[in-house]
Protein backbone atom coordinates (compact mmCIF):
# COMPACT_ATOMS: atom_id res chain seq x y z
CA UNK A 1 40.22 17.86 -20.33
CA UNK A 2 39.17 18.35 -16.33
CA UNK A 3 35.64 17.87 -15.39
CA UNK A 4 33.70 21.11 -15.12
CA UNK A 5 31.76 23.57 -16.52
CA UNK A 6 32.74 23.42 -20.01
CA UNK A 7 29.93 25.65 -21.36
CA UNK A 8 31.42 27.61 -24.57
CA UNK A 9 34.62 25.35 -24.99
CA UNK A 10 34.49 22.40 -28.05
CA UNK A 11 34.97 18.70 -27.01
CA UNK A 12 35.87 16.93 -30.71
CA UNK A 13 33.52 18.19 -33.21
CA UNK A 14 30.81 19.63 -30.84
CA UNK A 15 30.92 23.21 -29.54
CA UNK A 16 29.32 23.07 -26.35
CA UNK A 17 26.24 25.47 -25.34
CA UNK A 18 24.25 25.59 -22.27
CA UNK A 19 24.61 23.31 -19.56
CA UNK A 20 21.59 21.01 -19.45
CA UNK A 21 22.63 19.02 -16.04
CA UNK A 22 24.66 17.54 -13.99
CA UNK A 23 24.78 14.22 -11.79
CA UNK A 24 26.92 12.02 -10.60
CA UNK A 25 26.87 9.96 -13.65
CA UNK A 26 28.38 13.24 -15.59
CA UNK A 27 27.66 16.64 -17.32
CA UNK A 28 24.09 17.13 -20.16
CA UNK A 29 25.00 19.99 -22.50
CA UNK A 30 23.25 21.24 -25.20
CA UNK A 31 25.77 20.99 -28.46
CA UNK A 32 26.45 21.26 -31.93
CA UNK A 33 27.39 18.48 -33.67
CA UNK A 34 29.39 20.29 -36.76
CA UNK A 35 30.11 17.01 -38.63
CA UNK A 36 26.21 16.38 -38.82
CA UNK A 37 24.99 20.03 -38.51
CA UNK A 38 22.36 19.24 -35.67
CA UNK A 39 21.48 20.00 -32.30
CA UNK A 40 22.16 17.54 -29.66
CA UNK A 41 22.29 16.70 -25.98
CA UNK A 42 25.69 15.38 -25.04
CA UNK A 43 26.29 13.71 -21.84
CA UNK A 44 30.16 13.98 -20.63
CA UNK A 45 30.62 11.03 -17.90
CA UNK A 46 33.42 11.77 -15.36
CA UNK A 47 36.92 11.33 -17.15
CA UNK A 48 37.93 8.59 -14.04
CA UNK A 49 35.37 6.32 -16.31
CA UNK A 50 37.43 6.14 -18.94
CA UNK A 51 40.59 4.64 -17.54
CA UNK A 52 38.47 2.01 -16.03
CA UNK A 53 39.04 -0.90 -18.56
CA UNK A 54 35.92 -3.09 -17.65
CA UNK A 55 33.63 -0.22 -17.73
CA UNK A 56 34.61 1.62 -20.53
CA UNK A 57 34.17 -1.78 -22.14
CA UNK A 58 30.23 -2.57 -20.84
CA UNK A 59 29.63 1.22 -21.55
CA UNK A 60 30.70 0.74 -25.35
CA UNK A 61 28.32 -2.62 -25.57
CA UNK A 62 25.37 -1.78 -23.99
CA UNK A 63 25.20 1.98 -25.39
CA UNK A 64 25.63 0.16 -28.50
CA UNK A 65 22.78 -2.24 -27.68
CA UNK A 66 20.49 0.52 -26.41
CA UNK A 67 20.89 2.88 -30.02
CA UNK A 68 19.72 -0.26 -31.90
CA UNK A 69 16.61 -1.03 -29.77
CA UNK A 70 14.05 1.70 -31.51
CA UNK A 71 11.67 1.96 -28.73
CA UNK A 72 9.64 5.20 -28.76
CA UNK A 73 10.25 5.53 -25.53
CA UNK A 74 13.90 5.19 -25.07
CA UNK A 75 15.77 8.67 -26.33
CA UNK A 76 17.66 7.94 -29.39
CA UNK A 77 21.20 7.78 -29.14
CA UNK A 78 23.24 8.77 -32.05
CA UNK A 79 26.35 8.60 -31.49
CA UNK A 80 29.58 7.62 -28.64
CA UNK A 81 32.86 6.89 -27.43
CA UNK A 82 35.95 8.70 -25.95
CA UNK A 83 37.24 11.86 -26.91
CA UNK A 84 40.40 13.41 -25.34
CA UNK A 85 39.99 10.59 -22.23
CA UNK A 86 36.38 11.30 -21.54
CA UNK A 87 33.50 8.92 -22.30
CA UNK A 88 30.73 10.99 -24.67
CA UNK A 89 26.94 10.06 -25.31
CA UNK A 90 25.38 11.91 -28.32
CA UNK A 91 21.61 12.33 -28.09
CA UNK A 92 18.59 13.62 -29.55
CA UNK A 93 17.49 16.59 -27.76
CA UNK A 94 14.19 16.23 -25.74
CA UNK A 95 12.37 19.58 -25.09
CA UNK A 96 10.43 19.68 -21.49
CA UNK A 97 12.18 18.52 -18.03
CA UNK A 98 12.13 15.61 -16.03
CA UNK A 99 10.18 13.79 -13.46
CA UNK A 100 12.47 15.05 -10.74
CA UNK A 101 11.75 18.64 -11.43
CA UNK A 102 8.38 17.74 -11.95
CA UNK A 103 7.76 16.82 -8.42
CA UNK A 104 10.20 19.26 -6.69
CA UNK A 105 7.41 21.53 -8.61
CA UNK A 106 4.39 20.29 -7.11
CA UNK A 107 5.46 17.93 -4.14
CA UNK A 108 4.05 14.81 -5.67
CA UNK A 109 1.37 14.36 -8.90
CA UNK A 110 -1.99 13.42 -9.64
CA UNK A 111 -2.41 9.48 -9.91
CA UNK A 112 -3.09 9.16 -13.20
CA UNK A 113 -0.41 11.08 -14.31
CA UNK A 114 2.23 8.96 -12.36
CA UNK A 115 0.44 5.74 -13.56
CA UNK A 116 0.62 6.72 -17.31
CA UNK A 117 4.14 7.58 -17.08
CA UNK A 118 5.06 4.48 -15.13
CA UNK A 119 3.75 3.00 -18.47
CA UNK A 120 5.92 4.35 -20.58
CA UNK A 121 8.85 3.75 -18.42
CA UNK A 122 7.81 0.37 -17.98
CA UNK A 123 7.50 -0.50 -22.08
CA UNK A 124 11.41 1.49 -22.32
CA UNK A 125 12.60 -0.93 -19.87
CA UNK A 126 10.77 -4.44 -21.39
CA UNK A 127 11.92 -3.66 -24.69
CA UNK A 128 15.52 -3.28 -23.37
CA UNK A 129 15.28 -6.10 -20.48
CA UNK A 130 13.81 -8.31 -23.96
CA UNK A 131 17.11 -7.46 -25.62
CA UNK A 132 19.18 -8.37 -22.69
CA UNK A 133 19.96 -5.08 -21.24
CA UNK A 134 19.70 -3.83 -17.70
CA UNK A 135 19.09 -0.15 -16.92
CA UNK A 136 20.73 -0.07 -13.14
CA UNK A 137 19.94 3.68 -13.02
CA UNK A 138 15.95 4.38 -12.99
CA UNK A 139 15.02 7.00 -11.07
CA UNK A 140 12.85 10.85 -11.80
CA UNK A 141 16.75 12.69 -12.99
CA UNK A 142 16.82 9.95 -16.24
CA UNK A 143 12.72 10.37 -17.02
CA UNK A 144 12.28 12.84 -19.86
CA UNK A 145 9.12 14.52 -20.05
CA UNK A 146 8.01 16.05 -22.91
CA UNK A 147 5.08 19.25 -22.47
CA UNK A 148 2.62 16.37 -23.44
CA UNK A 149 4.46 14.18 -20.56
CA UNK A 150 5.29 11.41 -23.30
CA UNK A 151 8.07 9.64 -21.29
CA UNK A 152 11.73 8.93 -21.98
CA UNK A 153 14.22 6.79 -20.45
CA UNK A 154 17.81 7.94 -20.85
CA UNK A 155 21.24 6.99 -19.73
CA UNK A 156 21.81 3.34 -20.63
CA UNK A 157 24.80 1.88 -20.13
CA UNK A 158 25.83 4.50 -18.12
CA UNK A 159 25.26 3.08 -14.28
CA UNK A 160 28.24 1.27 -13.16
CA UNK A 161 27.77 -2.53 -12.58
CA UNK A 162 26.59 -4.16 -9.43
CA UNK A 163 29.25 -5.76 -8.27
CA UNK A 164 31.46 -2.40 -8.39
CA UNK A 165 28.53 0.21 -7.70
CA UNK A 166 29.17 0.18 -3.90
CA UNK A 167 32.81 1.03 -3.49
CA UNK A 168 32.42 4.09 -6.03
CA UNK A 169 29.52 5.92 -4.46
CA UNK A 170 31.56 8.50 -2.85
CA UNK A 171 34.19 8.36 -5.69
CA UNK A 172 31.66 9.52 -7.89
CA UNK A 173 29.63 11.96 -5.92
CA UNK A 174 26.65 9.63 -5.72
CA UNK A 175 23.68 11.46 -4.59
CA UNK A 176 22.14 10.29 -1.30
CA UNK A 177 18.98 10.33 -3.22
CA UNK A 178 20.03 7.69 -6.03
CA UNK A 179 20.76 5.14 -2.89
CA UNK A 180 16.72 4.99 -2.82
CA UNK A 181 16.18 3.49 -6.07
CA UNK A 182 18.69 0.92 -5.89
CA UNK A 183 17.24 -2.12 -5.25
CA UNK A 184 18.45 -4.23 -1.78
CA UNK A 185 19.70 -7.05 -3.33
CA UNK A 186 22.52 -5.11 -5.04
CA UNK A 187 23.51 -3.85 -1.81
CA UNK A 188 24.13 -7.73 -0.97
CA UNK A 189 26.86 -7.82 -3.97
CA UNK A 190 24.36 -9.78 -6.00
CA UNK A 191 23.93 -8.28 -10.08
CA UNK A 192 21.44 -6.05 -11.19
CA UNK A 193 18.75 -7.51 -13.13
CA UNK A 194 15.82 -6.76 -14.79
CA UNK A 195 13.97 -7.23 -11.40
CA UNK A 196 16.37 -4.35 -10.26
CA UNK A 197 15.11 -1.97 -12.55
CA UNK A 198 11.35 -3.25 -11.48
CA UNK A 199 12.48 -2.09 -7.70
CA UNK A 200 13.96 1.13 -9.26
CA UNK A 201 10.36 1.74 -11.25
CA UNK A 202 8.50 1.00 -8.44
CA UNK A 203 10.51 3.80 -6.04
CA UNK A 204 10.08 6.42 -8.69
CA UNK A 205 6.16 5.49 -8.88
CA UNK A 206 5.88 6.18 -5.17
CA UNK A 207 7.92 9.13 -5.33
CA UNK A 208 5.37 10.78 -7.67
CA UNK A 209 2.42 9.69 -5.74
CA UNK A 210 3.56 10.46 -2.31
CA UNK A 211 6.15 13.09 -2.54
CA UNK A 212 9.17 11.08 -0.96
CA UNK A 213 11.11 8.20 -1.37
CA UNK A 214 9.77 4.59 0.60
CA UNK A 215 13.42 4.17 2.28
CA UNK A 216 14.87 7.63 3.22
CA UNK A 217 17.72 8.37 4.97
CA UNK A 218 20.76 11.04 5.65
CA UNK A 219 23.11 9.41 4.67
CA UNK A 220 24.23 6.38 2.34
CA UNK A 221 24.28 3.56 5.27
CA UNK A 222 21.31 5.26 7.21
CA UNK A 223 19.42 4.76 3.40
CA UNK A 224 20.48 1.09 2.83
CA UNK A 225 19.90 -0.07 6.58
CA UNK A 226 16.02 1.36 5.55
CA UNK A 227 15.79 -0.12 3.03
CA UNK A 228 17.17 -3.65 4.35
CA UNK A 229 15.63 -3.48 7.28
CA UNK A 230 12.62 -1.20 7.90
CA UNK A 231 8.77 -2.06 7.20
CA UNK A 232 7.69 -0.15 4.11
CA UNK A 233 5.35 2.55 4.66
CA UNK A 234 2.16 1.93 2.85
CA UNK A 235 1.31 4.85 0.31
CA UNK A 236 -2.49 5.44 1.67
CA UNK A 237 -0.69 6.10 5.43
CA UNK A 238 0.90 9.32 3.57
CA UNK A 239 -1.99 10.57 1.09
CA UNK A 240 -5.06 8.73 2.16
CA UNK A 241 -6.65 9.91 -1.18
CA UNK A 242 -4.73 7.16 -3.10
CA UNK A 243 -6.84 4.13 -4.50
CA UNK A 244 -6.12 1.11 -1.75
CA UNK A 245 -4.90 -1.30 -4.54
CA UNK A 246 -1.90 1.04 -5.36
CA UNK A 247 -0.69 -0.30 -1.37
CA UNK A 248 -1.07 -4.10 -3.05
CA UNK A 249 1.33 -3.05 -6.28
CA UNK A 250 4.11 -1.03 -4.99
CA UNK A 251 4.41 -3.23 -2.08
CA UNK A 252 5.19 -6.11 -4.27
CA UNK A 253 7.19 -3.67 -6.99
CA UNK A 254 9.15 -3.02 -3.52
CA UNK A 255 9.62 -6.83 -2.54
CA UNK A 256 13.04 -7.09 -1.25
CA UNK A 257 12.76 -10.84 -2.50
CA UNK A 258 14.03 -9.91 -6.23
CA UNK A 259 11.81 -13.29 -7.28
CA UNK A 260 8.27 -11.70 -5.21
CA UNK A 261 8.66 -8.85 -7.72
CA UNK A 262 6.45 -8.18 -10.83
CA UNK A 263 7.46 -10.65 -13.33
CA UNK A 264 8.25 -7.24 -15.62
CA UNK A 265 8.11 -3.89 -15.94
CA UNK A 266 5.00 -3.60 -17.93
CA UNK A 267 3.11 -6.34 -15.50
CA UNK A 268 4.44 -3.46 -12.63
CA UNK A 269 2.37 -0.66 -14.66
CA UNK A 270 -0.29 -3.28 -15.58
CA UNK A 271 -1.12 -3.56 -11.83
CA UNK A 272 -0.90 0.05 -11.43
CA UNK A 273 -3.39 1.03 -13.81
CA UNK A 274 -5.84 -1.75 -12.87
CA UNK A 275 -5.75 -0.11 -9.42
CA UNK A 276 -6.00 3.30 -10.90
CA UNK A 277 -9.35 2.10 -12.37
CA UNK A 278 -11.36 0.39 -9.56
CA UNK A 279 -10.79 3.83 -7.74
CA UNK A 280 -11.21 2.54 -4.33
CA UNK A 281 -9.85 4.58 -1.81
CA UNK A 282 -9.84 5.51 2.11
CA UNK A 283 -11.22 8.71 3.67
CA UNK A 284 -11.18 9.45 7.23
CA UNK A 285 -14.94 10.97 5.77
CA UNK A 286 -15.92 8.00 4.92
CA UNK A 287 -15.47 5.84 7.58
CA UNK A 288 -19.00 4.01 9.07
CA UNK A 289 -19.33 4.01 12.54
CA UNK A 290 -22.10 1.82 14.50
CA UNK A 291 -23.91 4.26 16.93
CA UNK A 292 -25.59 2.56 20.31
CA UNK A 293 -28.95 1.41 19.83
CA UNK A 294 -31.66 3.28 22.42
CA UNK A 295 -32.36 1.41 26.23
CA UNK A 296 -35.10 -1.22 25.42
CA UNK A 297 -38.46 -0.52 27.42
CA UNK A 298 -38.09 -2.16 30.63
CA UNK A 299 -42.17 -4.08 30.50
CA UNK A 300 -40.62 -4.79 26.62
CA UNK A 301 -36.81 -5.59 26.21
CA UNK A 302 -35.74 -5.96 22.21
CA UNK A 303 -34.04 -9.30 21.79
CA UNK A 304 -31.39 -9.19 19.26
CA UNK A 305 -32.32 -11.30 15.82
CA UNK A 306 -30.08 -13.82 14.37
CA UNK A 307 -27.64 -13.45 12.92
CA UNK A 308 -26.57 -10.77 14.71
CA UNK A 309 -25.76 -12.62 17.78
CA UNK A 310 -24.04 -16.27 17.80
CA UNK A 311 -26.58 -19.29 18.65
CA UNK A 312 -25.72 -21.87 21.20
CA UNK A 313 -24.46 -20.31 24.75
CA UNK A 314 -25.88 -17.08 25.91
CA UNK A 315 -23.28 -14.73 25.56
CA UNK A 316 -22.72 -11.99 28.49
CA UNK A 317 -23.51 -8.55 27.86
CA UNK A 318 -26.09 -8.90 25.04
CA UNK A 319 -28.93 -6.80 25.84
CA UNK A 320 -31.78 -8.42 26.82
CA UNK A 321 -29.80 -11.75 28.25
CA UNK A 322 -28.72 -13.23 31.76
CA UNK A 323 -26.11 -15.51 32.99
CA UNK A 324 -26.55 -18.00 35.61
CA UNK A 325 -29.44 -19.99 36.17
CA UNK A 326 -32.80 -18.45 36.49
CA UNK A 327 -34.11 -16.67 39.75
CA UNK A 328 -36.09 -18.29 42.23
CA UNK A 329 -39.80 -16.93 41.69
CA UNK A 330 -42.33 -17.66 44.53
CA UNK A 331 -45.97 -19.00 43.97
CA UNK A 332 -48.60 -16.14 43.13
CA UNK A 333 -51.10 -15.51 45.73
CA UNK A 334 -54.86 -16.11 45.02
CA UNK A 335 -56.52 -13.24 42.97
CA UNK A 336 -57.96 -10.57 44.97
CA UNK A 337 -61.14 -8.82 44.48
CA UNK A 338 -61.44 -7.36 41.68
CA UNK A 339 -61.70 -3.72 43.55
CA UNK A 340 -58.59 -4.15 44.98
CA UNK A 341 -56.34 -6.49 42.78
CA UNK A 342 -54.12 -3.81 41.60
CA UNK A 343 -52.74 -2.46 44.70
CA UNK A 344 -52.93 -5.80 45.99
CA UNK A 345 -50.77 -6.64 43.24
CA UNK A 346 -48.33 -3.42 43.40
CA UNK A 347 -47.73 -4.03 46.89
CA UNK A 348 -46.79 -8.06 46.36
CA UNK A 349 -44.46 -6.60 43.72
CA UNK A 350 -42.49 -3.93 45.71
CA UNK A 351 -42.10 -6.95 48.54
CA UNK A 352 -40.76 -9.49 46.10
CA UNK A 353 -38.30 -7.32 44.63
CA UNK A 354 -37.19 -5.87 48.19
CA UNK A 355 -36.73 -10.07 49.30
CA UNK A 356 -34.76 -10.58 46.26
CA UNK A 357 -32.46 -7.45 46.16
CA UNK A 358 -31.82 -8.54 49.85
CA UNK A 359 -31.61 -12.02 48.80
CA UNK A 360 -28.67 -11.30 46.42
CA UNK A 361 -27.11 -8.24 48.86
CA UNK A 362 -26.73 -11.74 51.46
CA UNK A 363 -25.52 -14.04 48.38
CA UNK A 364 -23.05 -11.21 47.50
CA UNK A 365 -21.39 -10.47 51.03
CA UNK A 366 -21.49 -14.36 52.20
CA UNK A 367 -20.22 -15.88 49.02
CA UNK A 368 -22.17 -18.78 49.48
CA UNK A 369 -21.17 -19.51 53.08
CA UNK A 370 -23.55 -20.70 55.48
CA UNK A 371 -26.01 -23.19 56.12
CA UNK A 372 -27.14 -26.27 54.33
CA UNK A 373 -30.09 -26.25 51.38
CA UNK A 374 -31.65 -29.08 48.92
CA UNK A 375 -31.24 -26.31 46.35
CA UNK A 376 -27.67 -25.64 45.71
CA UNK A 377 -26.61 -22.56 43.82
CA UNK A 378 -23.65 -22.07 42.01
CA UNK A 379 -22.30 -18.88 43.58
CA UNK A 380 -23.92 -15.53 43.16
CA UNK A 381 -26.80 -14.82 40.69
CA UNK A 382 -25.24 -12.14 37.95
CA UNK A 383 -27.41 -10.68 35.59
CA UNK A 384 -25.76 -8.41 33.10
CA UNK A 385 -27.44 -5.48 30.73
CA UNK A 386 -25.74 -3.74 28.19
CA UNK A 387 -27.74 -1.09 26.43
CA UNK A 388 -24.79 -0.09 24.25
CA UNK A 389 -22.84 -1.82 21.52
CA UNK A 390 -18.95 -0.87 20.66
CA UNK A 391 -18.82 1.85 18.16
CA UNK A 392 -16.12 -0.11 16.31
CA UNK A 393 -15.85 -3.76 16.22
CA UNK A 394 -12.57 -5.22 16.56
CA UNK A 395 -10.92 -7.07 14.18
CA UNK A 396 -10.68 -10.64 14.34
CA UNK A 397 -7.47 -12.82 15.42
CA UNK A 398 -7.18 -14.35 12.27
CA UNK A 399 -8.20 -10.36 10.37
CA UNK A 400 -4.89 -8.56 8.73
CA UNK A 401 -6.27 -5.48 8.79
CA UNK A 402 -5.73 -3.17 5.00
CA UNK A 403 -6.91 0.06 6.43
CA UNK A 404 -9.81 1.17 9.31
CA UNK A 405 -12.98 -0.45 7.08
CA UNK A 406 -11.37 -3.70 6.13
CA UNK A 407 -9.16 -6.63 6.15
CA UNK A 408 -8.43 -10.28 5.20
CA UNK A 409 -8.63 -13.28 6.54
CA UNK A 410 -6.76 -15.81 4.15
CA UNK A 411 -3.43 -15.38 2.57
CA UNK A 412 -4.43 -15.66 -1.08
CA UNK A 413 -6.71 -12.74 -0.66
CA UNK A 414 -5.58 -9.62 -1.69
CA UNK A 415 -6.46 -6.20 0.01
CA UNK A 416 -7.37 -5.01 -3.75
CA UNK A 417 -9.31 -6.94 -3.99
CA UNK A 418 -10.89 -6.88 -0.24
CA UNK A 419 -11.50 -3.09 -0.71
CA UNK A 420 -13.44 -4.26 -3.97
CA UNK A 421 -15.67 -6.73 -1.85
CA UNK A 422 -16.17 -3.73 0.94
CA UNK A 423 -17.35 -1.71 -1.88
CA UNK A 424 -19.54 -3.48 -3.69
CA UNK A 425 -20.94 -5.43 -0.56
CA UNK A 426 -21.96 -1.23 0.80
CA UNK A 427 -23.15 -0.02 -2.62
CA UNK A 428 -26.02 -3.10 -2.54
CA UNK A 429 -27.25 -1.86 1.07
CA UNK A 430 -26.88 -1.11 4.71
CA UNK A 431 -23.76 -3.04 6.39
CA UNK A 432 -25.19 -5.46 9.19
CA UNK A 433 -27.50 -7.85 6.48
CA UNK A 434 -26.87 -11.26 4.67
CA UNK A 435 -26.21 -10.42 0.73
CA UNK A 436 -24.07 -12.23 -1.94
CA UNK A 437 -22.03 -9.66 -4.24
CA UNK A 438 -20.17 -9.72 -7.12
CA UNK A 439 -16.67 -8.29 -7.14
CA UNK A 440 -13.66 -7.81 -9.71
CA UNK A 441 -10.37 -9.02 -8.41
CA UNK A 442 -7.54 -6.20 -10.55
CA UNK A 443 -5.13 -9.04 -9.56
CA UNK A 444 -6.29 -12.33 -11.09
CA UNK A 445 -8.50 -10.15 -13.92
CA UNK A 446 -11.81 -12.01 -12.89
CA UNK A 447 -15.05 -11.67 -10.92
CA UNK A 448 -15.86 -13.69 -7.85
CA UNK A 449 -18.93 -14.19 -5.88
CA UNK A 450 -18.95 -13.79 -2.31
CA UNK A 451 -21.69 -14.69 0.34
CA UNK A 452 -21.44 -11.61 2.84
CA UNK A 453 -22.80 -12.66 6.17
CA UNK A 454 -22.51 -10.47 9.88
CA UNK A 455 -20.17 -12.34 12.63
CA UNK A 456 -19.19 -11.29 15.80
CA UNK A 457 -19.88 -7.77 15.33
CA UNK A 458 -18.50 -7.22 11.31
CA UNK A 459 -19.19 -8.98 8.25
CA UNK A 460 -17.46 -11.50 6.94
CA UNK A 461 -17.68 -12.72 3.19
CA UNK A 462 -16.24 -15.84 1.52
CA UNK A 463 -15.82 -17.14 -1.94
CA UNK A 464 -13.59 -16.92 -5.18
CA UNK A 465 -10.95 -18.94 -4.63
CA UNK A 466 -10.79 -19.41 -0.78
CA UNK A 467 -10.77 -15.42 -0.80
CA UNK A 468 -12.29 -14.25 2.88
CA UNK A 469 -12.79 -10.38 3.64
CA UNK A 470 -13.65 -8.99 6.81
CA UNK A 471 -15.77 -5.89 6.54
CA UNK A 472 -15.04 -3.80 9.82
């Protein structure tokens, strides 16, 4: 029988009802299974399947491998094999729709409905992976939601191999779409594994919290070369609303190193929902800015208090410092009467500070040229005031910055884990003082003390295990 629309015709001992839906992967129709006298969902695969020896073959053994596995949330499969040259999965039938519909709905979905269906998906694919069996084919068209959203994987054994997937993309009408979830090293020729299906996870999870795919493209090479090739974009750049540590997880989920992955699907979710929990997050709101402090009286200048400012060397441009060596000041004149010490004194005053602002005017145009003198001065006398500070400090060399409030300094520390450090270090008082805080790491499962002190404009804490966090 051709492919098509075969709504009202029989195919064996099912009479075929409505049409359910339709991939590249084949036809979903709602049936009747006369022999057993129940409703089912019946997925037809394209009948150029079925003359292809080697995967009619895998499709037999791993749909048989999948109906034995019993996992709540893997669909039940009762029943398949070939009829009339076409390849036939029987199925229970799962009232609801699935995650692709469920985001064409809405755009993209609340974070802890994305992370507690990730969890189901991820326990579907252990159990499976634990019995030897790859999916190859995650993505939203093969997650079943029910009205309650319980989650279920369908179509194993239905994606074609690794090492023949490429050369049948067009063949089969591949959606540009499905490129997205397959994971790079498969485009190398290498076989899908269980880390695959982690990658494939991991694209659907930030599907559902962003609203689009991490590697788009329009068209099947401009999709791979992405995903090969370009820098992924970091979920909280798209919806800054999303908890920080969900950047930290799907950026390893979406290693293109199959062995930097998640060690397994459920470790994936794990992560996920440990991120879910600590909450922290990035507003453009939220963002602390340092406003300029007010001019210092000039008869009393504020000197800045340690450590605020580095000891050793006077710095240039701290308020209430000089460079250079200190001015020449001449010898005070004896004390007047006491009736007339204060103009007296005015007048001596205005005189000295005319000499010296001519003094320097001299130093300035001359550059030190001129005449012999036992006291030698190293070019011109600068003094420099700053009465304002930066609004924003900038991050140090050795900072990778996370987002606009914080970074890291080491490699072992995680930006989780740095936004969990930023957070606690604000909720125990103003940013700018010395304080040791507690902080839980969602990637190591433990709490670590860090000493919190201001440096060069931010604060920096250390601890844990070599963990250091720049606060901007």
């Amino acid at each position: 029988m051709a492919d098509g629309d075969r709504t009202g015709t029989t195919f064996g001992r099912y009479e075929l009802g409505e049409l359910l839906g339709r991939g590249g992967m084949g036809e979903v129709y709602r049936a009747v299974d006369t022999k057993n006298d129940r409703t089912v969902a019946l997925k037809l695969l394209p009948t150029a399947l079925a003359g292809d020896e080697v995967y009619a073959e895998r499709f037999r053994r791993e749909s048989r491998t999948a109906a034995r596995l019993g996992d709540p949330h893997i669909i039940p499969i009762h029943d398949f094999g070939e009829i009339d040259g076409t390849l036939y999965l029987d199925m229970r039938v799962v009232e609801g729709s699935d995650l692709r519909a469920a985001i064409r709905g809405s755009g993209k979905l609340a974070p802890a409905r994305v992370v507690s269906i990730a969890e189901d998906v991820a326990q579907a694919l252990d159990s499976a992976h634990a019995a030897g069996l790859v999916h190859r084919d995650v993505k939203p068209e093969n997650i079943l939601l029910t009205p309650g959203d319980f989650a279920y994987l369908v179509d194993f054994g239905i994606a074609r191999a690794a090492d023949d997937a490429a050369p049948h993309l067009t063949q089969l009408g591949t959606a540009i779409g499905s490129i997205a979830y397959l994971a790079p090293e498969i485009f190398d020729g290498r076989e899908a594994t269980a880390a695959s299906d982690v990658y494939a996870l991991a694209v659907a999870t930030y599907e559902a919290l962003t609203g689009r795919v991490p590697h788009p493209g329009a068209t099947h090479a401009a999709a791979i070369k992405s995903a090969l090739l370009d820098d992924l974009p970091l979920p909280s750049s798209i919806d800054p609303s999303l908890p920080l540590g969900l950047d930290d997880v799907l950026a390893r989920g979406l290693a293109r190193d199959p062995a930097a992955r998640y060690a397994t699907a459920g470790d994936f979710a794990a992560a996920a929902r440990a991120a879910l929990d600590t909450g922290s997050s990035w507003s453009p709101t939220t963002v602390t800015t340092v406003s300029a402090p007010a001019p210092a009286p000039p008869t009393s200048p504020a000197y800045p208090t340690a450590p605020m400012y580095p000891t050793g060397p006077v710095y240039a441009n701290a308020p209430g410092y000089q460079t250079g060596p200190t001015p020449y000041q001449p010898a005070q004149p004896p004390r007047p009467p006491a009736n007339s010490a204060v103009p007296w004194i005015l007048g001596v005053f205005a005189l000295v500070v005319l000499a010296g602002a001519i003094i320097a005017l001299v130093m300035l145009v001359s550059g030190g040229r001129g005449g012999s003198s036992q006291t030698s001065v190293p070019g011109p006398v600068t003094v420099t005031r700053t009465e304002a500070v930066p609004t924003v400090a900038d991050p140090p060399p050795d900072s990778t910055q996370c987002d606009r409030t914080v970074g890291v300094g080491t490699a072992v520390t995680s930006c989780q884990f740095a936004a969990a450090v930023r957070d606690a270090y604000l909720a125990a008082g103003p940013k700018g003082q010395a304080r040791t805080v507690t902080a839980y790491s969602p990637v190591t499962g433990q709490s670590y003390a860090m000493s919190c002190l201001p440096e060069r404009g931010i604060v920096v804490c250390r601890g844990g295990n070599d963990a250091v966090v720049h606060i901007y």
